[in-house]
PDB file of N, CA and C in Angstrom:
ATOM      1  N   UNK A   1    -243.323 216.139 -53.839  1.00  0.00           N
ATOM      2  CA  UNK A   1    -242.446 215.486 -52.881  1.00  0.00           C
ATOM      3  C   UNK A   1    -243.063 214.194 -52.357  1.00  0.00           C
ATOM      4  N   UNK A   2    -244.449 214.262 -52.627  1.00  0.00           N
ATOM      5  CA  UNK A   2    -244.955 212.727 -52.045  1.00  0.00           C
ATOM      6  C   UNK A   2    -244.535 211.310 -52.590  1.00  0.00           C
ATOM      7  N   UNK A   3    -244.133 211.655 -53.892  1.00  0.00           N
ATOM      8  CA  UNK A   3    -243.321 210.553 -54.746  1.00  0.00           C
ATOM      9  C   UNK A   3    -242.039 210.249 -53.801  1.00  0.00           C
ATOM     10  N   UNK A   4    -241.364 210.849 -53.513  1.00  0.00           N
ATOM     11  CA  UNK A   4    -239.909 210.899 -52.749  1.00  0.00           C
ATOM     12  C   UNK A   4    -240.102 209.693 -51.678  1.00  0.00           C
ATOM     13  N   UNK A   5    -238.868 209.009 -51.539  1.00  0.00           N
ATOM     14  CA  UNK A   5    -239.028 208.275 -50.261  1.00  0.00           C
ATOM     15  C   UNK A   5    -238.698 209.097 -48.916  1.00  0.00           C
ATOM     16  N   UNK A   6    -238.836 208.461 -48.232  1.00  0.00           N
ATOM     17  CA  UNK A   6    -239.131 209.172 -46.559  1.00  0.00           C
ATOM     18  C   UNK A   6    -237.786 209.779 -46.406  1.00  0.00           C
ATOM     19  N   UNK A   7    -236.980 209.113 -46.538  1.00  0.00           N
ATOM     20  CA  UNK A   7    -235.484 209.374 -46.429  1.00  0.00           C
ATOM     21  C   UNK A   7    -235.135 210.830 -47.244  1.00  0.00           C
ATOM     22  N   UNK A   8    -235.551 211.170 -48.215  1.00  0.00           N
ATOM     23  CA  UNK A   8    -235.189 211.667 -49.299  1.00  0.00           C
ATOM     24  C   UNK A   8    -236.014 213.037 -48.845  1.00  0.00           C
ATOM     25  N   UNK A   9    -237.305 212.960 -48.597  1.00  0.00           N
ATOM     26  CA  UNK A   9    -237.880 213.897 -48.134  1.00  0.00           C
ATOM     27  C   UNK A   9    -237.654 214.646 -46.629  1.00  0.00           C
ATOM     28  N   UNK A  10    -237.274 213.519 -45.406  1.00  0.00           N
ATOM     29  CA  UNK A  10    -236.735 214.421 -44.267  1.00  0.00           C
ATOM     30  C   UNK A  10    -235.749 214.991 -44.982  1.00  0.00           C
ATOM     31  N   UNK A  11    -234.601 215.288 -45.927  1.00  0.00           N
ATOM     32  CA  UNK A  11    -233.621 215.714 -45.904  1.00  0.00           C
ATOM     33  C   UNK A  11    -233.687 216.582 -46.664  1.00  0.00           C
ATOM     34  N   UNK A  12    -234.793 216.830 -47.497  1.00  0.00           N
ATOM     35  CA  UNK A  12    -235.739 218.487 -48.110  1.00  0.00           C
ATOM     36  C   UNK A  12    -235.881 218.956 -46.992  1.00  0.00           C
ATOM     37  N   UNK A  13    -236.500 218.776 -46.042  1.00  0.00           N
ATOM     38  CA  UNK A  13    -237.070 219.293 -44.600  1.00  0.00           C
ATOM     39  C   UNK A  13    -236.006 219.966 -43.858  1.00  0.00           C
ATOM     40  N   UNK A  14    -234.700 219.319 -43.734  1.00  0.00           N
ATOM     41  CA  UNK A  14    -233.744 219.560 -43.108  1.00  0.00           C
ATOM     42  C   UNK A  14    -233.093 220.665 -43.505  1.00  0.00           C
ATOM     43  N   UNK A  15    -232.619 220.759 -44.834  1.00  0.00           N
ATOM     44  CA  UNK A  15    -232.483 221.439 -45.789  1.00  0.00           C
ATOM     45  C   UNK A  15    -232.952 222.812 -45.638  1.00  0.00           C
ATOM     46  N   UNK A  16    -234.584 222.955 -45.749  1.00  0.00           N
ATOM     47  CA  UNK A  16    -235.436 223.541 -45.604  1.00  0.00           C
ATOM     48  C   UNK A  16    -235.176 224.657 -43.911  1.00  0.00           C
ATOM     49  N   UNK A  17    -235.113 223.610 -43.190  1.00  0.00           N
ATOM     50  CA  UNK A  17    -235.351 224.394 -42.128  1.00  0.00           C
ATOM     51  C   UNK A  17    -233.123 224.509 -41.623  1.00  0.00           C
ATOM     52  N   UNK A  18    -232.215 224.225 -42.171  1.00  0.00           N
ATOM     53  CA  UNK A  18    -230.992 225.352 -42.461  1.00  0.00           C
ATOM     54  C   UNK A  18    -231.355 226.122 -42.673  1.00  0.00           C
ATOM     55  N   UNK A  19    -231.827 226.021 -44.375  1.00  0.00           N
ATOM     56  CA  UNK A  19    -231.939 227.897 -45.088  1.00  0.00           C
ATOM     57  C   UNK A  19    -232.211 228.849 -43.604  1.00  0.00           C
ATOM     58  N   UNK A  20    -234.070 228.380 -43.560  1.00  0.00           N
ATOM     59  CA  UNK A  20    -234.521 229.353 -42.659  1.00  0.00           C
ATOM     60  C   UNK A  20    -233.144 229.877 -41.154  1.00  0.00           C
ATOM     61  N   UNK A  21    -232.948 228.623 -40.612  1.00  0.00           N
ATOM     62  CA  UNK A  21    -232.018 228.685 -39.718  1.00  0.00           C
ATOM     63  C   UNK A  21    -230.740 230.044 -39.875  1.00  0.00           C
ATOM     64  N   UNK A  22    -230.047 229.817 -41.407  1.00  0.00           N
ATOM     65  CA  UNK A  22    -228.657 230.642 -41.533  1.00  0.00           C
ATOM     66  C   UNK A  22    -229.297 232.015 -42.100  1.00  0.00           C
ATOM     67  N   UNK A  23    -230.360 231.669 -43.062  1.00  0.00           N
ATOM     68  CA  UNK A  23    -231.181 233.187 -43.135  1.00  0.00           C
ATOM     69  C   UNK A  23    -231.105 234.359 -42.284  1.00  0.00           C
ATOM     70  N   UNK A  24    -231.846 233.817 -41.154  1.00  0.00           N
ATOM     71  CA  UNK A  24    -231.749 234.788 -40.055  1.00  0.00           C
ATOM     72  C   UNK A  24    -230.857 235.005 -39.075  1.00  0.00           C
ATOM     73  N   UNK A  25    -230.225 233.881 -38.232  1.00  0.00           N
ATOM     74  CA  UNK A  25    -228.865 234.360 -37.302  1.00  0.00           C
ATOM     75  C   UNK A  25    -227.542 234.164 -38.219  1.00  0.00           C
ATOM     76  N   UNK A  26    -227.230 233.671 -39.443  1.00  0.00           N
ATOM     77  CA  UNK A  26    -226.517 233.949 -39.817  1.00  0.00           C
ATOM     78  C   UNK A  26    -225.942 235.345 -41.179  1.00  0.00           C
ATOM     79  N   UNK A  27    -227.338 235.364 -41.935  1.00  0.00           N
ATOM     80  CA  UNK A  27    -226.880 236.021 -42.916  1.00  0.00           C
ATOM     81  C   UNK A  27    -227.792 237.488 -42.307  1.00  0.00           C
ATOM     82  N   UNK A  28    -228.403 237.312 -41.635  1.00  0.00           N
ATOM     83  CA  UNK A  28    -229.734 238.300 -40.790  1.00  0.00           C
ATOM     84  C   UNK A  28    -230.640 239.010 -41.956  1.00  0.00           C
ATOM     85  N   UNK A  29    -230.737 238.356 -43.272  1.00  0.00           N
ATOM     86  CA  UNK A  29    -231.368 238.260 -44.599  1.00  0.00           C
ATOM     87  C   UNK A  29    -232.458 236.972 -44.848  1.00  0.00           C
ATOM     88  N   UNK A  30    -233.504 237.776 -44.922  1.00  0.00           N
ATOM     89  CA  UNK A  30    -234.066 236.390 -45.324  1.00  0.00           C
ATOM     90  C   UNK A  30    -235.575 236.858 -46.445  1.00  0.00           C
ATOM     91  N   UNK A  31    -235.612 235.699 -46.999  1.00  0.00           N
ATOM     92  CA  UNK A  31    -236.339 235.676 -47.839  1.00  0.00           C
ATOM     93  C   UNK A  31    -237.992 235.419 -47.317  1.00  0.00           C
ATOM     94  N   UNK A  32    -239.152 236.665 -47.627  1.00  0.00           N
ATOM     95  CA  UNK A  32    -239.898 236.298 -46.326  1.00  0.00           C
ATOM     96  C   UNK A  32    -241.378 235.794 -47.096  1.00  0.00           C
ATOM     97  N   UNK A  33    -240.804 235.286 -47.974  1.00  0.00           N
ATOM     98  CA  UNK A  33    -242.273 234.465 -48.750  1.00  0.00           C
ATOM     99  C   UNK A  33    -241.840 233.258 -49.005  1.00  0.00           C
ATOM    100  N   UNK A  34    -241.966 232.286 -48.105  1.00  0.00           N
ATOM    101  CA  UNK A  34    -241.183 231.186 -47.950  1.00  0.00           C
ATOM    102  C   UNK A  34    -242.757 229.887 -48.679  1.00  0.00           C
ATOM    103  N   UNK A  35    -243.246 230.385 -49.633  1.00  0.00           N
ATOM    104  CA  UNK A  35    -244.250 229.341 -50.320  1.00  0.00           C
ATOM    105  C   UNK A  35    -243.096 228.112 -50.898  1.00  0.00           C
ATOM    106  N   UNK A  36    -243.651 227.240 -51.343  1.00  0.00           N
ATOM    107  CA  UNK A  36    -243.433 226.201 -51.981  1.00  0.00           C
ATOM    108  C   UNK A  36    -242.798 226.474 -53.292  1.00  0.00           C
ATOM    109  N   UNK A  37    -243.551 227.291 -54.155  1.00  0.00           N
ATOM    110  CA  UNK A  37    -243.164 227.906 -55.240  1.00  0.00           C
ATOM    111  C   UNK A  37    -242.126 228.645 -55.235  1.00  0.00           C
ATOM    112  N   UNK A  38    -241.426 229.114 -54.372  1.00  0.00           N
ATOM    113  CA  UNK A  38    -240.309 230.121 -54.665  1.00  0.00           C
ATOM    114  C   UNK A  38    -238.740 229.328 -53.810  1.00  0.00           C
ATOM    115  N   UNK A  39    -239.172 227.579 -54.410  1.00  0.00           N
ATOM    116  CA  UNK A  39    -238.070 227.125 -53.967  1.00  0.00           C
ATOM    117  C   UNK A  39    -238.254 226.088 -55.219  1.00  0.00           C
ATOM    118  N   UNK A  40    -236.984 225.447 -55.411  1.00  0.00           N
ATOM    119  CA  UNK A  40    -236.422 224.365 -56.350  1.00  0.00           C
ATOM    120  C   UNK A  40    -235.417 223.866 -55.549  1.00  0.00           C
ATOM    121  N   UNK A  41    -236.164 222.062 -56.137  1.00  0.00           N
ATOM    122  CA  UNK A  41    -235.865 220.961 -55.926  1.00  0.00           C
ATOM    123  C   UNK A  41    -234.807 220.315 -56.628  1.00  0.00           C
ATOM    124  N   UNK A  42    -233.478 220.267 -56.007  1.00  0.00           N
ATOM    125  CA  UNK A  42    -232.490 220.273 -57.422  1.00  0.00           C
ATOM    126  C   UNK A  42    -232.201 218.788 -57.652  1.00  0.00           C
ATOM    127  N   UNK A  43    -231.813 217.925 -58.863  1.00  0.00           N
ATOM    128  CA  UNK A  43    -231.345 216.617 -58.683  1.00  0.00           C
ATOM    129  C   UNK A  43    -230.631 216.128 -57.647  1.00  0.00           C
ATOM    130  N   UNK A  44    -229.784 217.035 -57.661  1.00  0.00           N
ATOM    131  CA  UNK A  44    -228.453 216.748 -56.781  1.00  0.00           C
ATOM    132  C   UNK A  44    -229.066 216.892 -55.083  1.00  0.00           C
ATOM    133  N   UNK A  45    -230.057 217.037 -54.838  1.00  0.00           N
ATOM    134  CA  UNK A  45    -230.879 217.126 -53.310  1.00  0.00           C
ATOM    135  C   UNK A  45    -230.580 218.717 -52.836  1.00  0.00           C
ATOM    136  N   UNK A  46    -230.058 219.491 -53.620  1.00  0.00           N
ATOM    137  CA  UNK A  46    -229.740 220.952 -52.917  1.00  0.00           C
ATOM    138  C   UNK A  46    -231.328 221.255 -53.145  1.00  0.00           C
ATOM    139  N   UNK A  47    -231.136 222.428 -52.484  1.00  0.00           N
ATOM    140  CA  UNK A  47    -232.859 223.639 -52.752  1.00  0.00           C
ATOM    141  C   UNK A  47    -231.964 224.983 -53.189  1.00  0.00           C
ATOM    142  N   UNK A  48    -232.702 225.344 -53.893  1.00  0.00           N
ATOM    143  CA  UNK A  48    -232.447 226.327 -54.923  1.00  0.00           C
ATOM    144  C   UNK A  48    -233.794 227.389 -54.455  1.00  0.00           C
ATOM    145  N   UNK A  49    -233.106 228.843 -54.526  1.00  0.00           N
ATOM    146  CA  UNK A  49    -234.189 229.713 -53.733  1.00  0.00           C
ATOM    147  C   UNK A  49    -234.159 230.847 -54.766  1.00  0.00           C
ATOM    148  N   UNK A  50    -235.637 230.896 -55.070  1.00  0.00           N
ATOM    149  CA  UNK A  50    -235.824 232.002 -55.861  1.00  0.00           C
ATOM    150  C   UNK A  50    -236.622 232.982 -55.399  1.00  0.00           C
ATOM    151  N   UNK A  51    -237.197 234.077 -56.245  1.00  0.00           N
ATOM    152  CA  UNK A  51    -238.251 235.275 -56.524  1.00  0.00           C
ATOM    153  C   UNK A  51    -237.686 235.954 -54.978  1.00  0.00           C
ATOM    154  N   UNK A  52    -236.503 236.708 -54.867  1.00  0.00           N
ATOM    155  CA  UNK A  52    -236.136 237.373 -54.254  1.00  0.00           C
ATOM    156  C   UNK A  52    -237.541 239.314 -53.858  1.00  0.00           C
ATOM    157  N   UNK A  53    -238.228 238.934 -54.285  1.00  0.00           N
ATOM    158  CA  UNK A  53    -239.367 240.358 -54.284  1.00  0.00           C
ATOM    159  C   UNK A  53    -239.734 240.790 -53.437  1.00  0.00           C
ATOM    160  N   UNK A  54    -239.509 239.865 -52.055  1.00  0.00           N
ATOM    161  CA  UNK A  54    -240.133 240.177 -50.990  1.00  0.00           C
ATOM    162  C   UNK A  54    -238.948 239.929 -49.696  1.00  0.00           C
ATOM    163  N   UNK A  55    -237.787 240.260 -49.636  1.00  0.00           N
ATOM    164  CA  UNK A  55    -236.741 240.006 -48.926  1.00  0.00           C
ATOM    165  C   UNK A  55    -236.420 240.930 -47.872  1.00  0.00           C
ATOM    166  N   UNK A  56    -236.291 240.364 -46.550  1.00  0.00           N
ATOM    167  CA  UNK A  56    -235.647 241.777 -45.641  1.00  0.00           C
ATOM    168  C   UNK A  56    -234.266 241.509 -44.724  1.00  0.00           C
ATOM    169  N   UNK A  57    -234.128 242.459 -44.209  1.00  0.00           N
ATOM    170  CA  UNK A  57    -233.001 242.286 -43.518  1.00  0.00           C
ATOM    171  C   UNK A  57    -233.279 242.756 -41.866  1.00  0.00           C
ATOM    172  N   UNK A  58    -232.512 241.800 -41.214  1.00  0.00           N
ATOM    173  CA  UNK A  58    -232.725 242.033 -40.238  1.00  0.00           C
ATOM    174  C   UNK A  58    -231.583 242.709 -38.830  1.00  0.00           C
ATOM    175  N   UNK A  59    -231.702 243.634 -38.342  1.00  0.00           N
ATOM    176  CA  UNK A  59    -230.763 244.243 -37.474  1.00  0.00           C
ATOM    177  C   UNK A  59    -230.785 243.436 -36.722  1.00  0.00           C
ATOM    178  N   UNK A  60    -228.960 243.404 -36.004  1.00  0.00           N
ATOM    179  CA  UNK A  60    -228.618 242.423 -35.264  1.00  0.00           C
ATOM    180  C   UNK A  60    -229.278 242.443 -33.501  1.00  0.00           C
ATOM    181  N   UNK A  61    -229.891 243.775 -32.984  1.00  0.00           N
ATOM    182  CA  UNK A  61    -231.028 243.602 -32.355  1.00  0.00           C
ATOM    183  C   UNK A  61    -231.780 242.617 -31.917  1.00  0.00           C
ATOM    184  N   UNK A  62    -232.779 243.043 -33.492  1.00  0.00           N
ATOM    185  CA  UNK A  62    -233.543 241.788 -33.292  1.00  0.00           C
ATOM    186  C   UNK A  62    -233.519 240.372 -33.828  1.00  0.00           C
ATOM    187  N   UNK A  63    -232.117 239.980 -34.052  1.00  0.00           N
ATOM    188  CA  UNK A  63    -231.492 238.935 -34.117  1.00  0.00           C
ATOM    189  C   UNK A  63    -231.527 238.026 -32.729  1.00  0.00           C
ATOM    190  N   UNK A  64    -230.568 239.242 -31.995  1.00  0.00           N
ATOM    191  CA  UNK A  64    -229.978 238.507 -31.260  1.00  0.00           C
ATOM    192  C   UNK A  64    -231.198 238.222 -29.980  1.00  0.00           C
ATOM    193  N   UNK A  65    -232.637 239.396 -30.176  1.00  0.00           N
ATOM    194  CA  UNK A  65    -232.968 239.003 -29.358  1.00  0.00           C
ATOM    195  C   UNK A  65    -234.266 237.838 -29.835  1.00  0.00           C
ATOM    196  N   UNK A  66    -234.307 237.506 -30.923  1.00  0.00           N
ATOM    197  CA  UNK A  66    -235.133 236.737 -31.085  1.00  0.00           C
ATOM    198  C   UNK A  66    -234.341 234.977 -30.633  1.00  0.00           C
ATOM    199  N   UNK A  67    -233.057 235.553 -30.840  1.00  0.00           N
ATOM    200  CA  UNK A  67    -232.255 233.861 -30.513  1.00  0.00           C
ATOM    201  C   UNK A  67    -232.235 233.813 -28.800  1.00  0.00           C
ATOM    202  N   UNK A  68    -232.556 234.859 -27.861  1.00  0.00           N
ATOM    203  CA  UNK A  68    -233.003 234.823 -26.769  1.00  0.00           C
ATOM    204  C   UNK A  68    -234.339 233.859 -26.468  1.00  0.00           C
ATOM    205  N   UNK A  69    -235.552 234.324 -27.193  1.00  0.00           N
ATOM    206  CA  UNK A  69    -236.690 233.779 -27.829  1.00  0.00           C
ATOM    207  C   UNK A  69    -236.867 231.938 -27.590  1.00  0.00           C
ATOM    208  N   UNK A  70    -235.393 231.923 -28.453  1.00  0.00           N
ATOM    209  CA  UNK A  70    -235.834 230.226 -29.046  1.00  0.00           C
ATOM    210  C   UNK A  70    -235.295 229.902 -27.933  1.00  0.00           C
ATOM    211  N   UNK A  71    -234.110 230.080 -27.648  1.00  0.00           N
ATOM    212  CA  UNK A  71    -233.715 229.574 -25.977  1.00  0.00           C
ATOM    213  C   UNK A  71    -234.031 229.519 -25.012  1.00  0.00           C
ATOM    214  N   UNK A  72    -235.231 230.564 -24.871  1.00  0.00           N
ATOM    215  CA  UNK A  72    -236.327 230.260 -23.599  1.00  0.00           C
ATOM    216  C   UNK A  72    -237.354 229.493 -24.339  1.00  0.00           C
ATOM    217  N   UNK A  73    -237.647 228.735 -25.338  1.00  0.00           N
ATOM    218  CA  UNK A  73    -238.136 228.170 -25.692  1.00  0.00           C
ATOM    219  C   UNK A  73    -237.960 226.867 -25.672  1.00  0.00           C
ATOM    220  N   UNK A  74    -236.515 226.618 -26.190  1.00  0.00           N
ATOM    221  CA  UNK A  74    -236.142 225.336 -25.932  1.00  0.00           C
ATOM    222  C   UNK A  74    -235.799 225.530 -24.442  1.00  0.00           C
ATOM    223  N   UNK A  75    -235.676 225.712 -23.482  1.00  0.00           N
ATOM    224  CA  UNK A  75    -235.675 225.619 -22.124  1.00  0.00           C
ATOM    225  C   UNK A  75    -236.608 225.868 -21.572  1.00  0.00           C
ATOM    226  N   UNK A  76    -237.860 226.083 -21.673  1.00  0.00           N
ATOM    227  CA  UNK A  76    -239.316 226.102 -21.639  1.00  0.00           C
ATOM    228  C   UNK A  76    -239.474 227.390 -20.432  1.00  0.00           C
ATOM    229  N   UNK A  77    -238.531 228.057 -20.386  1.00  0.00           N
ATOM    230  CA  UNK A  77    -239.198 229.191 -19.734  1.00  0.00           C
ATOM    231  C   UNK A  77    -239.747 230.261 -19.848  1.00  0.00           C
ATOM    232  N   UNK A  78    -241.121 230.067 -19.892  1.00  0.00           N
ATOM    233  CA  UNK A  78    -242.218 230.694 -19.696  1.00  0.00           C
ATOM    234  C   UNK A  78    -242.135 232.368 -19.941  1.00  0.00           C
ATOM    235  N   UNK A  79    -241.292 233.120 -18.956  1.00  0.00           N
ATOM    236  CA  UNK A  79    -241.158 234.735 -18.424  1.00  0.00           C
ATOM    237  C   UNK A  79    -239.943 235.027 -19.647  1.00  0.00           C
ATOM    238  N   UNK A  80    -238.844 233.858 -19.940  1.00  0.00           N
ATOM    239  CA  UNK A  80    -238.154 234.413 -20.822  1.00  0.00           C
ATOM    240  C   UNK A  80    -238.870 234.573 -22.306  1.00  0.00           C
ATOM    241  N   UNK A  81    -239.695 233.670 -22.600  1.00  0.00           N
ATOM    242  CA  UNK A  81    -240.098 233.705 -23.718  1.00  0.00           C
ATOM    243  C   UNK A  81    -241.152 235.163 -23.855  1.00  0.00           C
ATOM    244  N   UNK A  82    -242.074 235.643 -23.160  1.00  0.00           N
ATOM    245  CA  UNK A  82    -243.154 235.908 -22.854  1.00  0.00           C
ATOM    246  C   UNK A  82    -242.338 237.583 -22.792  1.00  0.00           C
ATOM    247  N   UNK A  83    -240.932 237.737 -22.247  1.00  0.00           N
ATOM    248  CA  UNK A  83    -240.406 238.718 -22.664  1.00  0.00           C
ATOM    249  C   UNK A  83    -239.572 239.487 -23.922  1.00  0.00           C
ATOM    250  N   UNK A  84    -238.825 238.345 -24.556  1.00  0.00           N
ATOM    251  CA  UNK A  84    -238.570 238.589 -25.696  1.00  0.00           C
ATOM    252  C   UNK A  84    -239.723 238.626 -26.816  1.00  0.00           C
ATOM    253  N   UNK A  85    -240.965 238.028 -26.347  1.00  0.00           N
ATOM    254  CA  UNK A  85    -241.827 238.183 -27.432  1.00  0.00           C
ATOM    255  C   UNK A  85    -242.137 239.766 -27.522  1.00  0.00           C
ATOM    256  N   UNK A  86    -242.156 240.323 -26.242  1.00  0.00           N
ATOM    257  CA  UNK A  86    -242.718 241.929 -25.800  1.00  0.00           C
ATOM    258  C   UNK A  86    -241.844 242.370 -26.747  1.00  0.00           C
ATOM    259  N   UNK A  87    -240.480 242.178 -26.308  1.00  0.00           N
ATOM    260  CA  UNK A  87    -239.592 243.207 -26.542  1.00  0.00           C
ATOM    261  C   UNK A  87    -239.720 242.986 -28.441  1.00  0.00           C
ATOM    262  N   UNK A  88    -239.722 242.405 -28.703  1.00  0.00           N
ATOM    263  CA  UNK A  88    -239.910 241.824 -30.558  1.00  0.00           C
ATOM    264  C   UNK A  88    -241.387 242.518 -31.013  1.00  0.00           C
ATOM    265  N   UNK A  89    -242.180 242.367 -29.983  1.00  0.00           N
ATOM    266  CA  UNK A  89    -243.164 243.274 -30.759  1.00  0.00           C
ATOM    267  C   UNK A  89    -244.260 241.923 -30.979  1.00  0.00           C
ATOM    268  N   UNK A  90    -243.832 241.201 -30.860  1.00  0.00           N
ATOM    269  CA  UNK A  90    -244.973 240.067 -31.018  1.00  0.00           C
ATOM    270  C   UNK A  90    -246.256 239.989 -30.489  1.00  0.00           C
ATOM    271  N   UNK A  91    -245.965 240.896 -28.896  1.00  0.00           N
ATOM    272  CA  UNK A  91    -247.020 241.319 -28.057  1.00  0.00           C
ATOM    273  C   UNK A  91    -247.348 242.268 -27.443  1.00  0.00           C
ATOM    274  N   UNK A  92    -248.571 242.746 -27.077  1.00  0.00           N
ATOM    275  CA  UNK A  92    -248.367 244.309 -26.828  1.00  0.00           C
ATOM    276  C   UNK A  92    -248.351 244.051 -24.675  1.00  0.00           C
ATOM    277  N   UNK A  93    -248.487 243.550 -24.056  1.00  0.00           N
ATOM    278  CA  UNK A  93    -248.760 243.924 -23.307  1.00  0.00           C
ATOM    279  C   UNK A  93    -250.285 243.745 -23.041  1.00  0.00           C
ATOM    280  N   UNK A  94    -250.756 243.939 -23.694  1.00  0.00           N
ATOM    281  CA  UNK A  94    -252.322 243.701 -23.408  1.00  0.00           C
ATOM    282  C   UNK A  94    -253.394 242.639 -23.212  1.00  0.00           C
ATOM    283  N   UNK A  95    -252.318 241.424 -23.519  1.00  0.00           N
ATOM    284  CA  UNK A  95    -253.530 240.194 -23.931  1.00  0.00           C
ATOM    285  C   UNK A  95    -253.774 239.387 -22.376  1.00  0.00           C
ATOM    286  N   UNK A  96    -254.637 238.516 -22.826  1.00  0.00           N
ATOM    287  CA  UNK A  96    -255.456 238.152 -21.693  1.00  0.00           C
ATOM    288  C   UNK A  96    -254.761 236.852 -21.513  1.00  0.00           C
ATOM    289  N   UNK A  97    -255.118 236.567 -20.075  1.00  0.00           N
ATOM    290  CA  UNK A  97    -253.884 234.836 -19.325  1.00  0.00           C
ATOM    291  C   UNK A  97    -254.102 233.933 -20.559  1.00  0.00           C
ATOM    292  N   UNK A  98    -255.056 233.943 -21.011  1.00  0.00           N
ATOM    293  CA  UNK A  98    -255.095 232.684 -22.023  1.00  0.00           C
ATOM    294  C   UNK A  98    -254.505 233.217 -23.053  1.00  0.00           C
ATOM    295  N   UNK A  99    -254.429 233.665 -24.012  1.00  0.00           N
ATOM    296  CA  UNK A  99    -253.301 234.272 -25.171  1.00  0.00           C
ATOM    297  C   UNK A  99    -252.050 233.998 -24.390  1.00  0.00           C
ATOM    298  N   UNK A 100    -251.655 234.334 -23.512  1.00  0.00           N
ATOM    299  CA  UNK A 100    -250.160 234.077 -22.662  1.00  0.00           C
ATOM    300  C   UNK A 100    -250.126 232.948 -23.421  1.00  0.00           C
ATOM    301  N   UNK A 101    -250.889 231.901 -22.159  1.00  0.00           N
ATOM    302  CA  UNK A 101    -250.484 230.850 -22.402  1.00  0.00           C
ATOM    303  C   UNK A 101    -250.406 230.070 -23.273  1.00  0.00           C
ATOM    304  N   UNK A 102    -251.389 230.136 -24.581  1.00  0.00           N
ATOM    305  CA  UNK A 102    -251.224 229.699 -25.192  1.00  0.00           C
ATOM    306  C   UNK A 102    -249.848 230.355 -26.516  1.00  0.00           C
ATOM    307  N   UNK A 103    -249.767 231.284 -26.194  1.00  0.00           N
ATOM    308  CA  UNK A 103    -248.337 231.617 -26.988  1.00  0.00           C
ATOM    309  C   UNK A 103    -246.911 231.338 -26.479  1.00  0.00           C
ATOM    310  N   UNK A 104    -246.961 230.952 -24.903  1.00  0.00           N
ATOM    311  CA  UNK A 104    -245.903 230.825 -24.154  1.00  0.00           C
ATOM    312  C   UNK A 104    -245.731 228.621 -24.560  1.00  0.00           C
ATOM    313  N   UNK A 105    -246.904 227.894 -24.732  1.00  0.00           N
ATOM    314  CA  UNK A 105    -246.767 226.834 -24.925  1.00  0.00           C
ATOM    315  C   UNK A 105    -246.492 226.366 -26.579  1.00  0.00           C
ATOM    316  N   UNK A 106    -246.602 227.288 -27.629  1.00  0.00           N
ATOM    317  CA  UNK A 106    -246.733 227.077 -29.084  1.00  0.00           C
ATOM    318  C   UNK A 106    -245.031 226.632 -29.382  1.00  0.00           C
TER     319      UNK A 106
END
């Protein structure tokens, strides 16, 4: 992709981060070996997704509460994020102010 002009490459990127996007709140399927290799670069600028081997699905659960997640994320609050991470399993409860914070700012 370094050959690509800038233009050409944000719009792999973009591309890129749909899939991931409709993967999960839309199709709640996603493909979870997201290497380099298990995607194609098509002429036509589509991405083409292969080696389905490692794929899961996700209950609308923890869909809906991970889209809780990004929204206290993009609204930077702190207690919302810091709870949906609990409830997701991301965290046990146990970690120390600095792990917080630094997972509440990532």
């Amino acid at each position: 992709a370094a050959h690509l002009a800038q233009e050409e490459r944000n719009r792999v990127a973009s591309n890129l981060l749909e899939l991931t996007v409709r993967e999960l709140f839309e199709w709640r399927y996603m493909q979870t070996d997201p290497n380099f290799g298990n995607f194609l670069y098509c002429p036509d600028g589509t991405l083409g997704l292969i080696d389905f081997g490692a794929c899961r699905h996700y209950p609308d659960e923890f869909v809906e509460e991970y889209l809780r997640m990004v929204v206290a994320c993009a609204d930077r609050n702190r207690e919302g994020v810091l709870d949906a991470s609990r409830n997701l399993g991301f965290l046990t409860g146990d970690e120390s102010r600095s792990m917080l914070d630094a997972h509440a700012e990532a």
